[in-house]
C-alpha atoms as a PDB file:
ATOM      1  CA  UNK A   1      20.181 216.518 189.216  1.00  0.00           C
ATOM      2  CA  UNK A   2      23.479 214.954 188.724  1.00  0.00           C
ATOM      3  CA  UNK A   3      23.352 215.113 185.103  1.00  0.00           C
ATOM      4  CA  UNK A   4      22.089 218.443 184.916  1.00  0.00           C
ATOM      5  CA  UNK A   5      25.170 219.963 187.290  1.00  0.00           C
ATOM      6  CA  UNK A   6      27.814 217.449 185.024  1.00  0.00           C
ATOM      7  CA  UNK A   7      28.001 220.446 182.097  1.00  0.00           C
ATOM      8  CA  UNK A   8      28.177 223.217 184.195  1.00  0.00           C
ATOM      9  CA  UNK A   9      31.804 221.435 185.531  1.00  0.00           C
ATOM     10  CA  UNK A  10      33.215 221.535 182.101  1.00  0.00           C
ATOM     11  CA  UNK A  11      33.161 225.128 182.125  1.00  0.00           C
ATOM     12  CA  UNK A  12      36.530 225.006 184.838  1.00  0.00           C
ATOM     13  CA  UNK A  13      37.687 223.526 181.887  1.00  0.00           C
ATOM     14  CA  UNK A  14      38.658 226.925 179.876  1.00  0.00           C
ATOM     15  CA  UNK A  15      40.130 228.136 183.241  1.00  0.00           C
ATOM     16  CA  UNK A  16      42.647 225.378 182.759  1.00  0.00           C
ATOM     17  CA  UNK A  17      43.243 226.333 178.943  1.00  0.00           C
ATOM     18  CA  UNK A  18      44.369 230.341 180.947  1.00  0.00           C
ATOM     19  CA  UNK A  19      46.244 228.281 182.928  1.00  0.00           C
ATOM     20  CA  UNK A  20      48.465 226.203 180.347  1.00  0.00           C
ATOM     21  CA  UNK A  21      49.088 229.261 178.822  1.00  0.00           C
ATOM     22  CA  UNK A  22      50.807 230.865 181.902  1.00  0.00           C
ATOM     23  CA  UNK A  23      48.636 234.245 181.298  1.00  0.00           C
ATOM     24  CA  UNK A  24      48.517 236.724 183.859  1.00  0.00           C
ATOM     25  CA  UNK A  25      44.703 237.166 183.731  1.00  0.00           C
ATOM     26  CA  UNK A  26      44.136 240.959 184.674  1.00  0.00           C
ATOM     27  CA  UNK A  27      40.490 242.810 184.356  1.00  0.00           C
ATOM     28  CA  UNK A  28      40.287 246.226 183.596  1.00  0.00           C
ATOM     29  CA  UNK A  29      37.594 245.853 186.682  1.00  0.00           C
ATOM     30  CA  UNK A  30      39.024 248.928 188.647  1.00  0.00           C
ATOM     31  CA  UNK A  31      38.057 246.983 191.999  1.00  0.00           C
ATOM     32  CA  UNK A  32      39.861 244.002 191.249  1.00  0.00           C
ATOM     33  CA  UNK A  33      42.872 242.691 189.521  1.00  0.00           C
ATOM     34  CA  UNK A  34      42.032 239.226 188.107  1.00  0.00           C
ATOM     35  CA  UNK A  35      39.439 238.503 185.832  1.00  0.00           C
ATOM     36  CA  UNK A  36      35.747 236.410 186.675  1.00  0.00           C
ATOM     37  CA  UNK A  37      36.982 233.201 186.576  1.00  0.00           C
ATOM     38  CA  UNK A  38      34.871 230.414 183.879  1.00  0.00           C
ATOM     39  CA  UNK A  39      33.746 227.962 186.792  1.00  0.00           C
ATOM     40  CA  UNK A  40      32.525 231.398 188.116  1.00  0.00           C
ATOM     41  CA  UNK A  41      30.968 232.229 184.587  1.00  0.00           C
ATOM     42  CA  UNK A  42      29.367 228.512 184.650  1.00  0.00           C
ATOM     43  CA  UNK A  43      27.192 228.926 187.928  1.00  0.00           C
ATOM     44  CA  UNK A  44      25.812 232.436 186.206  1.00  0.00           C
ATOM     45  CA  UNK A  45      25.174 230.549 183.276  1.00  0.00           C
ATOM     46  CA  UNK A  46      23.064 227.653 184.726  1.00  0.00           C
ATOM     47  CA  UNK A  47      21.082 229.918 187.105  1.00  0.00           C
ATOM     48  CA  UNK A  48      19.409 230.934 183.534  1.00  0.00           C
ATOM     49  CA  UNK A  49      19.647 227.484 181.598  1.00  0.00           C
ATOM     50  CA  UNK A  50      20.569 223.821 182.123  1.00  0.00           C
ATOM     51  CA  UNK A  51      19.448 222.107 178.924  1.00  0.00           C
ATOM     52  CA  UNK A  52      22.505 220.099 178.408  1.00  0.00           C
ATOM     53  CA  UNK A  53      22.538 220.371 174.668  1.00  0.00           C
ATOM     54  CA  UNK A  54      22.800 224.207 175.203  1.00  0.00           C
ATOM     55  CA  UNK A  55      25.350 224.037 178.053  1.00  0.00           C
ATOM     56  CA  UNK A  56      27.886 221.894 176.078  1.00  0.00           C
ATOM     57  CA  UNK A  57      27.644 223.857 172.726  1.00  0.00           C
ATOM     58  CA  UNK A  58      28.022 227.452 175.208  1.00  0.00           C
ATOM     59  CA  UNK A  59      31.199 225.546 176.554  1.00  0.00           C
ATOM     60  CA  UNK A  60      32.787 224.231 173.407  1.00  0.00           C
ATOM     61  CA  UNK A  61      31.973 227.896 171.736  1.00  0.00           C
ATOM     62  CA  UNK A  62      33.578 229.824 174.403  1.00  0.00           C
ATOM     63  CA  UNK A  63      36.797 227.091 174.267  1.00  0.00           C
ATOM     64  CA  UNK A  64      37.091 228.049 170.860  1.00  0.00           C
ATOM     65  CA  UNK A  65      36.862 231.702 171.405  1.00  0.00           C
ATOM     66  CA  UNK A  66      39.013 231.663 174.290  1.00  0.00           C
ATOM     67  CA  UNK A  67      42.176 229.863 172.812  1.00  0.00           C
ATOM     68  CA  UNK A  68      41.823 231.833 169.353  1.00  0.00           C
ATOM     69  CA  UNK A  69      42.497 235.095 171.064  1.00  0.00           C
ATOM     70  CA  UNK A  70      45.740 232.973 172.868  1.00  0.00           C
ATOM     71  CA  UNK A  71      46.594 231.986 169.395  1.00  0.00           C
ATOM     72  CA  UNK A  72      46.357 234.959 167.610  1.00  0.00           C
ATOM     73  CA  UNK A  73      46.860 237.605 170.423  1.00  0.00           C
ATOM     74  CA  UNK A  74      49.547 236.151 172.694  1.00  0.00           C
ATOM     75  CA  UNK A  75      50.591 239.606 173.994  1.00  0.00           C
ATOM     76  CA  UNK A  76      46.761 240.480 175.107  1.00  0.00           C
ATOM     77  CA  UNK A  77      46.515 242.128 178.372  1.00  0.00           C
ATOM     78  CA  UNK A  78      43.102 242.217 179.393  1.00  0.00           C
ATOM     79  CA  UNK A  79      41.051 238.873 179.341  1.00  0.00           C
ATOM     80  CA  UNK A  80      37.445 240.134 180.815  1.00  0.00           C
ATOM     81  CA  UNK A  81      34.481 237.788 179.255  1.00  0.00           C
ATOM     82  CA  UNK A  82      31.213 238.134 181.736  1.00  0.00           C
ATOM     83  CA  UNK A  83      29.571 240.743 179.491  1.00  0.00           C
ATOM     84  CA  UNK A  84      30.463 238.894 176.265  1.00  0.00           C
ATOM     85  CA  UNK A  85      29.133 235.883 177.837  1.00  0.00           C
ATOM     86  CA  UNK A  86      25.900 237.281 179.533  1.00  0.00           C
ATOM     87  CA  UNK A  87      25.424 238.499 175.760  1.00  0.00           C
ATOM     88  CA  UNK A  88      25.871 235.224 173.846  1.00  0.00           C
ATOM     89  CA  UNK A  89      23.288 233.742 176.803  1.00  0.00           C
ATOM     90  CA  UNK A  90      20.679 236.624 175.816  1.00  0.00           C
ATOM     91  CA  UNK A  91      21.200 236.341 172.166  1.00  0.00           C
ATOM     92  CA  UNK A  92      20.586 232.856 171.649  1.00  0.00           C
ATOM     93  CA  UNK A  93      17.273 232.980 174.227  1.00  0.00           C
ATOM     94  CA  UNK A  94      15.677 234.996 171.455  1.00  0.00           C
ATOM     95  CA  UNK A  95      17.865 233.812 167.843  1.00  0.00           C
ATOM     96  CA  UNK A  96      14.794 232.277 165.703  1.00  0.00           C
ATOM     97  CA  UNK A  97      17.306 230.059 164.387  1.00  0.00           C
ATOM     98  CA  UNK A  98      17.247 228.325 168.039  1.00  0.00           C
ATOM     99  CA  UNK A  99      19.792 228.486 170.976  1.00  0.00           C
ATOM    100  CA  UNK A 100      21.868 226.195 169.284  1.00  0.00           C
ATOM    101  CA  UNK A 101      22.309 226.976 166.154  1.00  0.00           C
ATOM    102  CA  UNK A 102      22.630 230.563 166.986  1.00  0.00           C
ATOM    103  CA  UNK A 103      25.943 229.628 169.331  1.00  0.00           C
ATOM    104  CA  UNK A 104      28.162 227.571 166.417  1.00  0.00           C
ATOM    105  CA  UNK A 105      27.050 231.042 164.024  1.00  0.00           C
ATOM    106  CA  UNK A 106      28.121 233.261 166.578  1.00  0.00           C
ATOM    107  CA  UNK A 107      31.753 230.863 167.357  1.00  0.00           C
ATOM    108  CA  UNK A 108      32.520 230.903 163.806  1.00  0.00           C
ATOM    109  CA  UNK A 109      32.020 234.736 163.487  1.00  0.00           C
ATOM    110  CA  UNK A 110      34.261 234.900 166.251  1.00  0.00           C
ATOM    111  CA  UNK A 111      37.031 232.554 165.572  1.00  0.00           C
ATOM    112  CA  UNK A 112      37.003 234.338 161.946  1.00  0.00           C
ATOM    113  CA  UNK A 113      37.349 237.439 162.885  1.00  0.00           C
ATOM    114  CA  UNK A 114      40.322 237.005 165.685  1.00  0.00           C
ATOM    115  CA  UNK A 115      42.001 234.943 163.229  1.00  0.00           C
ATOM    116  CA  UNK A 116      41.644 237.649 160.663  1.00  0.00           C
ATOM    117  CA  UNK A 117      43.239 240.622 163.265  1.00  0.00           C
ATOM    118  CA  UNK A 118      45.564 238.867 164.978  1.00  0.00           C
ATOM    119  CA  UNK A 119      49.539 238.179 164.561  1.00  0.00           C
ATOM    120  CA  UNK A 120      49.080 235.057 162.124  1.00  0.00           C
ATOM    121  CA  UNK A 121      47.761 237.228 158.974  1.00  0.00           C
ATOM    122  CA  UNK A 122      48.733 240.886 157.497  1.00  0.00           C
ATOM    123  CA  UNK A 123      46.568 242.829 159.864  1.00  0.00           C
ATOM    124  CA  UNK A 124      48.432 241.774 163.090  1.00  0.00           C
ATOM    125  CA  UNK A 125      46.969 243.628 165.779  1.00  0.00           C
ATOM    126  CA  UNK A 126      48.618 243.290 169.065  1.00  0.00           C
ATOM    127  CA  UNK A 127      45.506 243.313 171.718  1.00  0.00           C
ATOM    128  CA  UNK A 128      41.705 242.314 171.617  1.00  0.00           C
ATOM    129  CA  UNK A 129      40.681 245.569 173.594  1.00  0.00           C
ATOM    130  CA  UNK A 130      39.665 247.864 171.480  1.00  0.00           C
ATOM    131  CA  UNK A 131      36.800 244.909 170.049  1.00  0.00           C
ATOM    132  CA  UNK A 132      36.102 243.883 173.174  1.00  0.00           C
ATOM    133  CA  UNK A 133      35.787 246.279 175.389  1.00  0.00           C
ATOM    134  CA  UNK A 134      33.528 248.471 172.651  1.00  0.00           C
ATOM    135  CA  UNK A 135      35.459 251.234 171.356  1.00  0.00           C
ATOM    136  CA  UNK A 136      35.401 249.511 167.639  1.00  0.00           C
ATOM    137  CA  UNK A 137      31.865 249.316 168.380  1.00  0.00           C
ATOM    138  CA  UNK A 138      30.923 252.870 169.673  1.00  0.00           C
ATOM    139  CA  UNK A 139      32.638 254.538 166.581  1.00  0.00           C
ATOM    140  CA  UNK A 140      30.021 252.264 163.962  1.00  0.00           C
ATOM    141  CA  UNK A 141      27.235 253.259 166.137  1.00  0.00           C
ATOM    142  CA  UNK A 142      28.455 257.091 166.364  1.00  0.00           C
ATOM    143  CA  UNK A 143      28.172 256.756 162.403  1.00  0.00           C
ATOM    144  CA  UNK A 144      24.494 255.801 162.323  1.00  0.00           C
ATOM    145  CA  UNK A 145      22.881 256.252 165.740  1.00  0.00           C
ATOM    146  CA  UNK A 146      19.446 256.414 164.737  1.00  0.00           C
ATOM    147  CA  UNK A 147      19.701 252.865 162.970  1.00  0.00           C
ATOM    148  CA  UNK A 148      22.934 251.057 165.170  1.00  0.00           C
ATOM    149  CA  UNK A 149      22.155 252.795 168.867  1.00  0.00           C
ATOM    150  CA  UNK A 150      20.172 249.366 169.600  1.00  0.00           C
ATOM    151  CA  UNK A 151      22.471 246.940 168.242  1.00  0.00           C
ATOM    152  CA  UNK A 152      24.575 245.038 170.861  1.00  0.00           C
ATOM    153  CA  UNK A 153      28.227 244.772 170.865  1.00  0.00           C
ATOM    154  CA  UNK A 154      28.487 241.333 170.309  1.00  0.00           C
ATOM    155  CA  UNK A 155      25.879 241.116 168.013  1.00  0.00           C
ATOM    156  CA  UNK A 156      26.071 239.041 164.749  1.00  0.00           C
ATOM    157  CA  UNK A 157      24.887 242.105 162.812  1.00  0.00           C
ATOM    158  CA  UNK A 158      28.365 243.881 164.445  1.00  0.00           C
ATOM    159  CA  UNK A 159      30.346 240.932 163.505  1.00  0.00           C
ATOM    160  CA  UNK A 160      29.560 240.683 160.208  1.00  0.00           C
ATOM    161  CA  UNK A 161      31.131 244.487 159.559  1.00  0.00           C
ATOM    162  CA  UNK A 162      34.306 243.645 161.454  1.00  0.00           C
ATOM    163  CA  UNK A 163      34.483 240.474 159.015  1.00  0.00           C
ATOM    164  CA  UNK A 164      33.828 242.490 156.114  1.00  0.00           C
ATOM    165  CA  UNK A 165      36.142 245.914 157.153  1.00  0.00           C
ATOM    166  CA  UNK A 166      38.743 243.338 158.081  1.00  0.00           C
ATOM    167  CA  UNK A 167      38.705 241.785 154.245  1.00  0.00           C
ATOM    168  CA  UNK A 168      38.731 245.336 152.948  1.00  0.00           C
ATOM    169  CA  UNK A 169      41.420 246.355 155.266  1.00  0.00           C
ATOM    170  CA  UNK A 170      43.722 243.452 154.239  1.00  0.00           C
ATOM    171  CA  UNK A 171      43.033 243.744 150.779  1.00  0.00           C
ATOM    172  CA  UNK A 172      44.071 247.515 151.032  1.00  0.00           C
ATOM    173  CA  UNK A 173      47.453 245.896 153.224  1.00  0.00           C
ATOM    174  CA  UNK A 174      48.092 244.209 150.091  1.00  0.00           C
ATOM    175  CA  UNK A 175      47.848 246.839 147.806  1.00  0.00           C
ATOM    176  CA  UNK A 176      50.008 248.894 149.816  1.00  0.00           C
ATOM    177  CA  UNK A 177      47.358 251.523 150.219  1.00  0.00           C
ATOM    178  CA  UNK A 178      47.060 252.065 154.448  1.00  0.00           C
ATOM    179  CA  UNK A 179      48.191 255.057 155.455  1.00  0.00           C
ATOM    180  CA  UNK A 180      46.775 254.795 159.697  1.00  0.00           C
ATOM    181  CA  UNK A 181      47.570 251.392 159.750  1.00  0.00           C
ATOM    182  CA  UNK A 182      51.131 251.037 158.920  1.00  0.00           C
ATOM    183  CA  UNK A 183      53.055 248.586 161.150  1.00  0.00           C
ATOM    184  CA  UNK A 184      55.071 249.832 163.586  1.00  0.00           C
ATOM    185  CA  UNK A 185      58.917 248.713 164.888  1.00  0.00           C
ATOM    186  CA  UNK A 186      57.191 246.311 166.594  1.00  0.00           C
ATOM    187  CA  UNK A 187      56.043 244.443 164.015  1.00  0.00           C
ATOM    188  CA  UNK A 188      52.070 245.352 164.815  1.00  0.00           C
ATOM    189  CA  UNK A 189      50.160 247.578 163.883  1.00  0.00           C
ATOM    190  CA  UNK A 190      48.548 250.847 165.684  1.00  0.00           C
ATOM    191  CA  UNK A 191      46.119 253.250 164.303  1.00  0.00           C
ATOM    192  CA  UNK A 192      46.891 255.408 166.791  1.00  0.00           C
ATOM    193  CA  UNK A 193      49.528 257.874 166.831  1.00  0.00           C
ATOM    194  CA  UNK A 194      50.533 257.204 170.402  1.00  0.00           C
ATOM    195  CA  UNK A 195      52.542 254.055 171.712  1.00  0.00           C
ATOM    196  CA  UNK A 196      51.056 250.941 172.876  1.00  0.00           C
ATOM    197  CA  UNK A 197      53.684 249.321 173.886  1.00  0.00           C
ATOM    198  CA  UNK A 198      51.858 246.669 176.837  1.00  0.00           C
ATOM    199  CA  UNK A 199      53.688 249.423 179.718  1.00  0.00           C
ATOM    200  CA  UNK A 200      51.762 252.003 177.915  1.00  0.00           C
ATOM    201  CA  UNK A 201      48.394 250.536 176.917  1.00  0.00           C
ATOM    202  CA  UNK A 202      48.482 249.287 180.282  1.00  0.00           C
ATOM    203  CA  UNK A 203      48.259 252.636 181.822  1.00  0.00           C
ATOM    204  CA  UNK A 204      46.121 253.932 179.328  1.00  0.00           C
ATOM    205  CA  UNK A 205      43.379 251.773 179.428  1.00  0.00           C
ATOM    206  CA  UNK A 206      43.073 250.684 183.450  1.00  0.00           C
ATOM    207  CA  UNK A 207      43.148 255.344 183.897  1.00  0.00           C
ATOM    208  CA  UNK A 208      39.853 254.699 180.940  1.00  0.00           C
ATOM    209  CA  UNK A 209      38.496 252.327 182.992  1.00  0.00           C
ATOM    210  CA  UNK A 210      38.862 254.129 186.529  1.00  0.00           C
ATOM    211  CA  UNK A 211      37.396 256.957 184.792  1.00  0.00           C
ATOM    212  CA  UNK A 212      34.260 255.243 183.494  1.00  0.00           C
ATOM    213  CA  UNK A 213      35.418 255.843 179.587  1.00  0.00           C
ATOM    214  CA  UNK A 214      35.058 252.233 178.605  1.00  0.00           C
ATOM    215  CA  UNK A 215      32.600 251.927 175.808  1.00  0.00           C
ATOM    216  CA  UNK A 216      31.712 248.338 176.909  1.00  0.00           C
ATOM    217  CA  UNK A 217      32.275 247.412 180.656  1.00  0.00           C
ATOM    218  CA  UNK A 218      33.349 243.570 179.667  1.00  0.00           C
ATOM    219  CA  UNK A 219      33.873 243.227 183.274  1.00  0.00           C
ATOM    220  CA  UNK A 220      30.283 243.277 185.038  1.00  0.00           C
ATOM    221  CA  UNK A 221      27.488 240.789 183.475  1.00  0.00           C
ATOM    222  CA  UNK A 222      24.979 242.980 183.207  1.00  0.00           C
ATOM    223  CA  UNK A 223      26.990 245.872 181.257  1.00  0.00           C
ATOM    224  CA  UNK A 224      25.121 249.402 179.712  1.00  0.00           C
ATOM    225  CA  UNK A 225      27.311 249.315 177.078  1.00  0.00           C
ATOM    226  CA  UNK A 226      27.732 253.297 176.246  1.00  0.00           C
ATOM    227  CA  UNK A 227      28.376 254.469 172.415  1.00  0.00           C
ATOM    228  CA  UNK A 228      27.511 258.468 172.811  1.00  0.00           C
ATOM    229  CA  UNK A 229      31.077 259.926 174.553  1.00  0.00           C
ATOM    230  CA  UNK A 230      34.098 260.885 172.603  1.00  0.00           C
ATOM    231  CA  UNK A 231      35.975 258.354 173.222  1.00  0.00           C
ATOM    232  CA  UNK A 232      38.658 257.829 170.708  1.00  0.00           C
ATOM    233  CA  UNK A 233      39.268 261.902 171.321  1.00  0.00           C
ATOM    234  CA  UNK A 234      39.479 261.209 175.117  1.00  0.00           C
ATOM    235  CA  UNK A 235      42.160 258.464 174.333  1.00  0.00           C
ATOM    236  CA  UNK A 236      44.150 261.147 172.407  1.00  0.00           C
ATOM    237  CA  UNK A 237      43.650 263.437 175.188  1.00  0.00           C
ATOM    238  CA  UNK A 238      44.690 261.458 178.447  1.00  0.00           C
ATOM    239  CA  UNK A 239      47.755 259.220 175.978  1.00  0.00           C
ATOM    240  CA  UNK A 240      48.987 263.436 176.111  1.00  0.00           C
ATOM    241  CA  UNK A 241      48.000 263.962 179.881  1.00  0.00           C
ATOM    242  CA  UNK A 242      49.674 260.650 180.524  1.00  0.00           C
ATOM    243  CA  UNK A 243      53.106 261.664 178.927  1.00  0.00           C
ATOM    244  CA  UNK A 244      53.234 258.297 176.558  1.00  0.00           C
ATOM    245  CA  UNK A 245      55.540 258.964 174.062  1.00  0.00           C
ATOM    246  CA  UNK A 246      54.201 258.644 169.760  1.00  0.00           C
ATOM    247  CA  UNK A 247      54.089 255.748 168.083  1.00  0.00           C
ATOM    248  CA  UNK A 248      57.654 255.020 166.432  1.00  0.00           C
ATOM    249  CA  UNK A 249      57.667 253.348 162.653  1.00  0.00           C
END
């Protein structure tokens, strides 16, 4: 028994990486303030598997993941995981590569692609919302319903079209060709037209959230991720309703 409990410790682990970092952990849970914490995460995970193999390659995945998005996105606001995890767990319980193997795939994807958004390369994004809690995700599946309405957020078959829009969209960067993306006098850049200043996107996204109008509830493990509501159009909308000044350049 002890040796089967030993993993599921290491998971406190990544709660002390949050910690070093001197991040003030908010959810955009609108019935609590602080996110799920990973030794919380950890005794979900083991109620559905304790191989030990599979518990230490889940740990040193999410490690990765979690102190990429600290690299790359220091100014993040929102740090929810349970969904992403719960989704990893579900994934790899059916990957015909095997558990495993499907976990260092899906960390790679990951590390990638945060690496390729964040404030170390061109693109410099300043949040990981709008990936992780779905809206990137609803708009490709409002494209193609018929074909995408199945595929999960986290899925690798998602990832790989953020990796390959994210080499298009820096190659475009370089070529001066971006017109939506264009950084801002903040040195990041916004699509949007409104501000997103952390005051701002703050207010923005925790209304969204009280309001249901989060594509992918990061939040709660077991998630219904929703793809078929306006939801870039409602972000216009309440960013107006909500006073928040445009975007300056």
């Amino acid at each position: 028994m002890k040796q089967e409990l030993t993993p599921t410790h290491t998971f406190k682990f990544i709660d002390e990486i949050f910690a070093q970092q001197s991040v003030n952990l908010l959810s955009l849970n609108p019935h609590k303030t602080l996110i799920t914490s990973f030794a919380e995460l950890g005794n979900l995970i083991t109620e559905q598997n304790t191989d030990i193999k599979f518990l230490t390659t889940l740990h040193k995945t999410l490690e990765s993941i979690v102190y990429t998005q600290f690299k790359n996105f220091p100014e993040n606001i929102f740090w929810d995981f349970d969904f992403l995890v719960s989704s990893m767990l579900r994934q790899a319980s059916i990957a015909d590569e095997g558990a495993v193997p499907f976990l260092t795939v899906f960390g790679e994807k990951m590390v990638c692609l945060t690496e390729m958004f964040g404030n170390k390369t061109e693109m410099r994004f300043r949040y990981v919302h709008d990936f992780m809690y779905g809206f990137e995700w609803a708009r490709w599946v409002q494209k193609e319903p018929q074909k995408r309405a199945h595929i999960e957020p986290f899925s690798l078959v998602f990832l790989d079209y953020l990796l390959l829009k994210g080499k298009e969209l820096l190659q475009r960067i370089s070529h001066g060709q971006v017109t939506s993306y264009k950084l801002c006098d903040t040195g990041y850049r916004n699509p949007f037209t409104f501000s997103r200043e952390p005051e701002d996107e703050y207010r923005l996204l925790t209304y969204l959230a009280e309001e249901q109008l989060i594509p992918v509830a990061v939040w709660n493990w077991n998630a219904s991720p929703v793809w078929n509501k306006p939801f870039q159009e409602m972000r216009q909308q309440l960013a107006l309703k909500l006073d928040i000044q445009p975007q300056r350049h």
